[in-house]
N, C-alpha and C. Protein backbone atom coordinates (compact mmCIF):
# COMPACT_ATOMS: atom_id res chain seq x y z
N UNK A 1 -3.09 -5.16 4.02
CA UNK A 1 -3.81 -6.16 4.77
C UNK A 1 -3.27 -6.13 6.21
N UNK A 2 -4.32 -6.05 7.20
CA UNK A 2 -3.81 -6.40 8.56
C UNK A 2 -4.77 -7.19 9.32
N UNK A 3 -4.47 -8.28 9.73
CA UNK A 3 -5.40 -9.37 10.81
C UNK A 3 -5.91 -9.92 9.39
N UNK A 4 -5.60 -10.28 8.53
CA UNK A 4 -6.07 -10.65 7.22
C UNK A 4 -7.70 -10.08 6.41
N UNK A 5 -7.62 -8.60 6.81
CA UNK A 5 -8.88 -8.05 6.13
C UNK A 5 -8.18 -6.86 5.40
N UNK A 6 -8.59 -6.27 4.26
CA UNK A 6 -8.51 -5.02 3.58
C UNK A 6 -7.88 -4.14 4.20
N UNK A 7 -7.10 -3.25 4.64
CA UNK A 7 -7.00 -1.72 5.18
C UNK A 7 -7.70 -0.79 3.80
N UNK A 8 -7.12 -1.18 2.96
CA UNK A 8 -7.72 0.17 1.86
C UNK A 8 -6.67 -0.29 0.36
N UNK A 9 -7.23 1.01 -0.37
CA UNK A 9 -6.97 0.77 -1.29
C UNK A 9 -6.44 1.93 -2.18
N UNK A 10 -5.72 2.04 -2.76
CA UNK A 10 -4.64 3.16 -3.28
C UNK A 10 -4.41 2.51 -5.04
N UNK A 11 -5.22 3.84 -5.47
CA UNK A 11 -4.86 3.47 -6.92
C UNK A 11 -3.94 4.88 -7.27
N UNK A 12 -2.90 5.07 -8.08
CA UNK A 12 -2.23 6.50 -8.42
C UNK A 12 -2.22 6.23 -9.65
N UNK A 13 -1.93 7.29 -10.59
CA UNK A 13 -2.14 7.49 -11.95
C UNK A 13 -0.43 7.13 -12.88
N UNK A 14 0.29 6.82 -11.97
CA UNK A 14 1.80 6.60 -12.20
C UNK A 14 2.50 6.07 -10.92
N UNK A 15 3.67 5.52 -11.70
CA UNK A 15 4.59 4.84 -11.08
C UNK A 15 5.29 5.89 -9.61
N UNK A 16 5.83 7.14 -10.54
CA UNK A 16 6.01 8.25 -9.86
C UNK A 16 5.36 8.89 -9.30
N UNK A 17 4.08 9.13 -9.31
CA UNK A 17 3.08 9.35 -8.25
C UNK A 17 2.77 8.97 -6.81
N UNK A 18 2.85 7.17 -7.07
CA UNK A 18 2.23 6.49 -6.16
C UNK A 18 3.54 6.49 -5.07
N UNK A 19 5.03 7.42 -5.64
CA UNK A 19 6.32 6.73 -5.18
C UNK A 19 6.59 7.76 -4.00
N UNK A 20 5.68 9.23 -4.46
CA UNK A 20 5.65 10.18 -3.61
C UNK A 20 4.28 10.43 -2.88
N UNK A 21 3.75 9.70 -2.83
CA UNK A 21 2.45 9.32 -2.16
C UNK A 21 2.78 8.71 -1.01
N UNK A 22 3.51 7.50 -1.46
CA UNK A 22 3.48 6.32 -0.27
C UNK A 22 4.25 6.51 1.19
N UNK A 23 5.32 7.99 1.27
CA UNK A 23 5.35 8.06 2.15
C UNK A 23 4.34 8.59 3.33
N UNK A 24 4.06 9.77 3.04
CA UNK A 24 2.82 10.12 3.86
C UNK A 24 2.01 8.93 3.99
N UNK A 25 1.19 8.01 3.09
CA UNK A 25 0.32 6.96 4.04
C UNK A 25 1.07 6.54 4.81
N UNK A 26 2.39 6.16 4.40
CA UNK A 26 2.68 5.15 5.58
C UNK A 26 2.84 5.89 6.81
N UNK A 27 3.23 7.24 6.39
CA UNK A 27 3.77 7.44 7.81
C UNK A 27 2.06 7.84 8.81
N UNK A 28 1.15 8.08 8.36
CA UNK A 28 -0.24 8.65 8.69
C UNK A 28 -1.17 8.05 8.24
N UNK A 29 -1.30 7.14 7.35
CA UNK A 29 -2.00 6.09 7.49
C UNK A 29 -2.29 4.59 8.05
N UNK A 30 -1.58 4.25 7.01
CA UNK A 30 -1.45 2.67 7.19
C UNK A 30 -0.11 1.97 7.90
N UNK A 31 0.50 3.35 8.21
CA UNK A 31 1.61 2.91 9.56
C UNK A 31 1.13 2.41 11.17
N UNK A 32 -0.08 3.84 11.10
CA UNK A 32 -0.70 3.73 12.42
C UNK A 32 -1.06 2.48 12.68
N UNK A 33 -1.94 2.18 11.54
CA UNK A 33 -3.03 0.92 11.98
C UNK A 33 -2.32 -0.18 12.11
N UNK A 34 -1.04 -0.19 11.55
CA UNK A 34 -0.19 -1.63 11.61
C UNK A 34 0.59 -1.08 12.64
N UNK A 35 0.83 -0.32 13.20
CA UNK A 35 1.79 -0.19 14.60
C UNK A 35 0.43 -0.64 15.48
N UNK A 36 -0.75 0.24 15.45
CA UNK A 36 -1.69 -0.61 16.83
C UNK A 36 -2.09 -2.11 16.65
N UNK A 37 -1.93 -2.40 15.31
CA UNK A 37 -1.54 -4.22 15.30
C UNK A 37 -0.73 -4.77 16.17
N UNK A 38 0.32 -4.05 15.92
CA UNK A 38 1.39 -4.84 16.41
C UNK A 38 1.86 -4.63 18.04
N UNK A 39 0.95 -3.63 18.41
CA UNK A 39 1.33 -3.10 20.01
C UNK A 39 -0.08 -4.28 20.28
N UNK A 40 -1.01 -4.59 19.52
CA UNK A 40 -1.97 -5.82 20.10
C UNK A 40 -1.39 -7.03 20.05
N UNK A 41 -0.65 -7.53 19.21
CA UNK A 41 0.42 -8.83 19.01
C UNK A 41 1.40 -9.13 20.32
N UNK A 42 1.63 -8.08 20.80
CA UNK A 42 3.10 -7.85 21.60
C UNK A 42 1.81 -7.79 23.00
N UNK A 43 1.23 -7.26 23.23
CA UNK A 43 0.37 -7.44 24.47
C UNK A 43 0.17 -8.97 24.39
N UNK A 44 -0.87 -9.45 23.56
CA UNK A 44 -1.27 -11.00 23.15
C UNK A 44 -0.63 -12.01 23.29
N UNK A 45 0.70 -11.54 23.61
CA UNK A 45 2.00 -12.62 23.58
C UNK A 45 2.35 -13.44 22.20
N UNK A 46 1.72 -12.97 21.28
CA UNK A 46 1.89 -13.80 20.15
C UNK A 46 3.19 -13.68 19.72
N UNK A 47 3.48 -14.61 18.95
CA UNK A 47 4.67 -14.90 18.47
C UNK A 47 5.79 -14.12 17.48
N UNK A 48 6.88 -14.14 18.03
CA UNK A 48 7.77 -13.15 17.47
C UNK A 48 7.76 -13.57 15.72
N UNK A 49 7.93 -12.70 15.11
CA UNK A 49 8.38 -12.97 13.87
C UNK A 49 9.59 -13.93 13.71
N UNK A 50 9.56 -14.51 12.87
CA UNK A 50 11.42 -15.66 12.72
C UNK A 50 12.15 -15.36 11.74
N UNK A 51 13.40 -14.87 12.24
CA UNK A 51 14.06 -14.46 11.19
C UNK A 51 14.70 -15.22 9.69
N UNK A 52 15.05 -15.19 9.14
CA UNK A 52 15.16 -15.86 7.67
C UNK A 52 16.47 -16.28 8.02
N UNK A 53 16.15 -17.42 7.61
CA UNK A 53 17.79 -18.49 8.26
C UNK A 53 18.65 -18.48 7.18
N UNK A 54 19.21 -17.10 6.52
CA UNK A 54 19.74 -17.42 5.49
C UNK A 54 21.91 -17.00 5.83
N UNK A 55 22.40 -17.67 5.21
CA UNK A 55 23.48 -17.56 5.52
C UNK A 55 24.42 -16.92 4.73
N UNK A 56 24.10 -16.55 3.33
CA UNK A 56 24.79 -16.15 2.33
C UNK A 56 23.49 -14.72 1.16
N UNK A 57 24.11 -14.52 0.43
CA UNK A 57 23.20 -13.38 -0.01
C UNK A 57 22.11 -13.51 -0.99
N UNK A 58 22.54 -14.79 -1.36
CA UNK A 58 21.75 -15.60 -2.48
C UNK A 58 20.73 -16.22 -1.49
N UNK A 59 21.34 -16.53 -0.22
CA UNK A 59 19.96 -17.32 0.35
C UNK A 59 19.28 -16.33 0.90
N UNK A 60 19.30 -15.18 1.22
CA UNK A 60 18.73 -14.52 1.35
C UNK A 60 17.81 -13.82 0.89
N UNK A 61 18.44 -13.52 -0.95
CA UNK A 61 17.35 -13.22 -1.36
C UNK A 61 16.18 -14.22 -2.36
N UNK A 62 16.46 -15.51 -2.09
CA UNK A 62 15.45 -16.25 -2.20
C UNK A 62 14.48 -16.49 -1.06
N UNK A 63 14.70 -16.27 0.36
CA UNK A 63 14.21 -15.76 1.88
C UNK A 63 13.20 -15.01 1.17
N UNK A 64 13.60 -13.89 0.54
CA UNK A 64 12.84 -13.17 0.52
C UNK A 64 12.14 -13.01 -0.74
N UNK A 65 11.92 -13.78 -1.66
CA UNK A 65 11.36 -13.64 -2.73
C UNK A 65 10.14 -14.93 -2.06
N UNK A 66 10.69 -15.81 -2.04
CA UNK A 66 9.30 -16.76 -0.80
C UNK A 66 8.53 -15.98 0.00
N UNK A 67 9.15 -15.54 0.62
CA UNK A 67 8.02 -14.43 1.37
C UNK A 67 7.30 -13.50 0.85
N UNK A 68 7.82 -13.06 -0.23
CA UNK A 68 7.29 -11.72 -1.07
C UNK A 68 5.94 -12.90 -1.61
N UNK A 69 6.33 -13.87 -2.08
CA UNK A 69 5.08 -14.80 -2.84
C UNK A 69 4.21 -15.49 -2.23
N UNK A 70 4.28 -15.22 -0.42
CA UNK A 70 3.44 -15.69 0.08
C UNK A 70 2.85 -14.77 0.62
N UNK A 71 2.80 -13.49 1.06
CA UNK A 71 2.53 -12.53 1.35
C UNK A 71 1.58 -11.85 0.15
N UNK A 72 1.53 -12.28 -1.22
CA UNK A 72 0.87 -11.89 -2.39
C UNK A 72 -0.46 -12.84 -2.14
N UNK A 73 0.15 -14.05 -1.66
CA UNK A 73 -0.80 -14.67 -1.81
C UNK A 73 -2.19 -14.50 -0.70
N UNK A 74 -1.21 -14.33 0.60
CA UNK A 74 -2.32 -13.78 1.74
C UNK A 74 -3.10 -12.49 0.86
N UNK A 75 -2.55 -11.51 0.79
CA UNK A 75 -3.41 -10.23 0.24
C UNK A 75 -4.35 -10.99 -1.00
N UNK A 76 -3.87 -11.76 -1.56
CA UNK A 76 -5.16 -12.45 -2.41
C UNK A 76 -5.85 -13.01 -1.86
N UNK A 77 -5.95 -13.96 -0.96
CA UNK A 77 -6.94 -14.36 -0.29
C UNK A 77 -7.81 -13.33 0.38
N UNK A 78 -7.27 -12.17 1.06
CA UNK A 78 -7.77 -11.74 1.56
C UNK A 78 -8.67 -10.75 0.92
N UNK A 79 -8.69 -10.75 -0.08
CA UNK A 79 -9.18 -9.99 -1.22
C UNK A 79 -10.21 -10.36 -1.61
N UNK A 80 -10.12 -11.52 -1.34
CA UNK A 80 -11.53 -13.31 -2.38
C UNK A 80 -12.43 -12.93 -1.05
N UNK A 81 -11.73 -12.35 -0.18
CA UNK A 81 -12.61 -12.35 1.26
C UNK A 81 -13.60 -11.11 1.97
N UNK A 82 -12.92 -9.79 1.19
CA UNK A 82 -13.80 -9.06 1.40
C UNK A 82 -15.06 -8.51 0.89
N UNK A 83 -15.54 -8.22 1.63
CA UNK A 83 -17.65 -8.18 1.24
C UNK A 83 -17.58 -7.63 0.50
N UNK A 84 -18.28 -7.99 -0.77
CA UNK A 84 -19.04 -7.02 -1.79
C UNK A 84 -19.64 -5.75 -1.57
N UNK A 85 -19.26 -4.38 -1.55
CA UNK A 85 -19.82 -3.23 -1.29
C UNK A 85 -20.68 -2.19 -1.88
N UNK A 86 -21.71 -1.79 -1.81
CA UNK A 86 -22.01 -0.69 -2.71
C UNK A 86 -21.90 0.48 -2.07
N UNK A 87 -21.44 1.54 -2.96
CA UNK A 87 -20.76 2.99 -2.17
C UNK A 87 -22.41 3.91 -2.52
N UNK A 88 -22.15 5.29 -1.38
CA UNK A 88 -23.15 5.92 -1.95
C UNK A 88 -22.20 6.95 -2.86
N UNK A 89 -21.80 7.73 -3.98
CA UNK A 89 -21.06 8.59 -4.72
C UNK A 89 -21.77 9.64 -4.79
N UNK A 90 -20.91 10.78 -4.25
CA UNK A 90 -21.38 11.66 -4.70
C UNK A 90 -20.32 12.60 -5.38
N UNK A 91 -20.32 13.43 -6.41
CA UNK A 91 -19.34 14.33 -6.98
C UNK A 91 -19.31 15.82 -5.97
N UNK A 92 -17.86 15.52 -5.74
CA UNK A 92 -17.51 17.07 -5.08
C UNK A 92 -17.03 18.07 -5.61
N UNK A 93 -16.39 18.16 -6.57
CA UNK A 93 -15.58 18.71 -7.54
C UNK A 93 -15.28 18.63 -8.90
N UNK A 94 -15.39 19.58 -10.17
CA UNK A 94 -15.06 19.55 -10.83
C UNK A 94 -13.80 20.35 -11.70
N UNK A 95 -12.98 20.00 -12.70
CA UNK A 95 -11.70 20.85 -12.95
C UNK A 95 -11.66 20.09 -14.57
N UNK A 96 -11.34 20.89 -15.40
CA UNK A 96 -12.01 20.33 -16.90
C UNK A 96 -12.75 18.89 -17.04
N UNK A 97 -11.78 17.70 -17.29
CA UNK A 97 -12.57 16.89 -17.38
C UNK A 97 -11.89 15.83 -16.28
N UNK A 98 -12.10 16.50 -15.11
CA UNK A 98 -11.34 15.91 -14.00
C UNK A 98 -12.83 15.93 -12.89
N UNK A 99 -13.13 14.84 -12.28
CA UNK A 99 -13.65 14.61 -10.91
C UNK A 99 -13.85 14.29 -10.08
N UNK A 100 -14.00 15.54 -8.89
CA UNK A 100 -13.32 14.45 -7.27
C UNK A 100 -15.14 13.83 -7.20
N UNK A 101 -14.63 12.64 -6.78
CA UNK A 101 -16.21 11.91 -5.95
C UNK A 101 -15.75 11.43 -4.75
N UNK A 102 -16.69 11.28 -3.90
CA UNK A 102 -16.67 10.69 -2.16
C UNK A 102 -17.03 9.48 -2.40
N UNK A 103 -16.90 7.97 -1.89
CA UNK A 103 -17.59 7.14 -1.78
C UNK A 103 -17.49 6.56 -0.45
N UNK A 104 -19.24 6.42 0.12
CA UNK A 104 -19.14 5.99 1.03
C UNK A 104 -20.09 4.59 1.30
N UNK A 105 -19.15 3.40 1.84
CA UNK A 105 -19.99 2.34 2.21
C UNK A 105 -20.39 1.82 3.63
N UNK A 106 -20.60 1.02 3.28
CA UNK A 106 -20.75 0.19 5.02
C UNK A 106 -19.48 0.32 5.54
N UNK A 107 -18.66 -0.69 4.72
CA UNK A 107 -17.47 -1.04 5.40
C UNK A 107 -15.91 -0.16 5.33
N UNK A 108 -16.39 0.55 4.07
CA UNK A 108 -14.64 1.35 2.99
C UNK A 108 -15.90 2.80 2.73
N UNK A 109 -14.80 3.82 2.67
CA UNK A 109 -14.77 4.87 2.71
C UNK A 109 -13.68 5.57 1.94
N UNK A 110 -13.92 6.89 1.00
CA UNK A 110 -12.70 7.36 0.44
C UNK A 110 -12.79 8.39 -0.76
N UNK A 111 -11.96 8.56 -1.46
CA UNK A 111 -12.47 9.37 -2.38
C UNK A 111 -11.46 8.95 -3.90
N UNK A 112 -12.49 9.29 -5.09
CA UNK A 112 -11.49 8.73 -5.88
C UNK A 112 -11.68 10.11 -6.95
N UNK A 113 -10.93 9.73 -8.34
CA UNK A 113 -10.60 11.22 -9.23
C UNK A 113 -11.13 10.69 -10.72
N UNK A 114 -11.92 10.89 -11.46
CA UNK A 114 -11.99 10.21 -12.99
C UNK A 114 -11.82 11.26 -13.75
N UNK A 115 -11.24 10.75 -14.69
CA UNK A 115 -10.68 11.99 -16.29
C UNK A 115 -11.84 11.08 -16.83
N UNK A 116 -12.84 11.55 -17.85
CA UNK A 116 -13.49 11.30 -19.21
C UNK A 116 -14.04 9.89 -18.55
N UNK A 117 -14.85 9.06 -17.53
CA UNK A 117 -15.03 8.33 -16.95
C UNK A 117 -14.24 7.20 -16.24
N UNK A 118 -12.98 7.57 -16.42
CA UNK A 118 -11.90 6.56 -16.06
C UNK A 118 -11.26 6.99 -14.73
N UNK A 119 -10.96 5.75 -13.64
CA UNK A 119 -10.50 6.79 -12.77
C UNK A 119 -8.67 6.41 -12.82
N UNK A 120 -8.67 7.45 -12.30
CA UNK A 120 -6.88 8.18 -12.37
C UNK A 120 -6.84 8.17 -10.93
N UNK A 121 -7.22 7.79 -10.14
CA UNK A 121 -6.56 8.35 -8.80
C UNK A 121 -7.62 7.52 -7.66
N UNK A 122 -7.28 6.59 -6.62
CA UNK A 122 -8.32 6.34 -5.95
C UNK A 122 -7.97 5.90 -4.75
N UNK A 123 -8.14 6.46 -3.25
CA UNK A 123 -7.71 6.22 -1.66
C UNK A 123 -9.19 5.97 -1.27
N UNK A 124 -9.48 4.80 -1.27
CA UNK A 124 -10.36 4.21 -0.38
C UNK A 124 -9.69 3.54 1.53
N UNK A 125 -10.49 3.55 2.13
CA UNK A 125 -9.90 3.10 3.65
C UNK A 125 -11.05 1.92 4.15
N UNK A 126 -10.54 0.95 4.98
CA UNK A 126 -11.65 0.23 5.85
C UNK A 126 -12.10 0.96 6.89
N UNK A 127 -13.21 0.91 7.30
CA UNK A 127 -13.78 1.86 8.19
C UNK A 127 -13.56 1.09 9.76
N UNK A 128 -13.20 2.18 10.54
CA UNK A 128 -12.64 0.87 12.06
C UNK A 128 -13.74 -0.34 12.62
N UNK A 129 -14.87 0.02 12.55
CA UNK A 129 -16.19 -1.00 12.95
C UNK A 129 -15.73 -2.13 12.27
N UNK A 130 -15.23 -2.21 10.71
CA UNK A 130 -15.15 -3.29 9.62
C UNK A 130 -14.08 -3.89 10.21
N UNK A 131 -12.49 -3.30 10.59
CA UNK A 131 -11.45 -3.99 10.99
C UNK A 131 -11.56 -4.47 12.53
N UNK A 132 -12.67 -4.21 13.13
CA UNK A 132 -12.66 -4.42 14.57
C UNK A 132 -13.60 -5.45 14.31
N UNK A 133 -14.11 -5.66 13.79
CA UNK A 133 -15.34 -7.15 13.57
C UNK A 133 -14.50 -8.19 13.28
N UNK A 134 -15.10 -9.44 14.38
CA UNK A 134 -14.54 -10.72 14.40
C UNK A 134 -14.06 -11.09 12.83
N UNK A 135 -13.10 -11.51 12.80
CA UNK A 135 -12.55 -12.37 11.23
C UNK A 135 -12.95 -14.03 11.04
């Protein structure tokens, strides 16, 4: 989530998958778009982040378990918030009972993978028009 709308969406087929995945987005995906967030925040004059007033290690990591649970909660809201989409799909690939499809909507864009109709694998993105439209 950034400016409280979708960036995208990342499904992996394992724990260990998603663990060697997540660097590359961040560093080429969803790093970018939250660094040009934050170079718009810092122009905007908006307000610094506040650091967690914690004094001991226990308060700290209750600091941060509050935050972790409010931060779940923004991405849920923000979730209740994004538009209902229909993709157009098309199949690009096949490999036994493995297939790549494209989906493309108005707003999200991406491609996902299904074994036997189930999908195993799925990088959808918000498309910049969608994150640049008033919130």
């Amino acid at each position: 989530m950034t400016q409280d709308k979708l960036v995208g969406v990342e499904i992996a087929p394992s724990v260990a998958y998603f663990r060697e995945l997540w660097m590359p987005l961040v560093c080429f995906c969803y790093g970018v778009a939250a660094m040009y967030v934050e170079q718009m925040r810092l122009k905007d004059k908006a307000p610094q982040p506040i650091p967690f007033a914690a004094h001991t290690l226990t308060q700290l990591r209750q600091h941060l378990h509050q935050s972790r649970l409010e931060k779940q909660e923004q991405v849920r809201y923000g979730l209740a918030q994004t538009p209902v989409e229909t993709f157009n799909v098309q199949e690009e690939e096949r490999f036994c009972d493995f297939r790549l499809k494209t989906a493309l909507g108005k707003n999200f864009a991406g491609q996902f993978v299904e074994e036997s109709g189930q999908v195993v694998y799925a990088s959808l993105f918000a498309k910049p028009e969608y994150l640049s439209q008033a919130g």
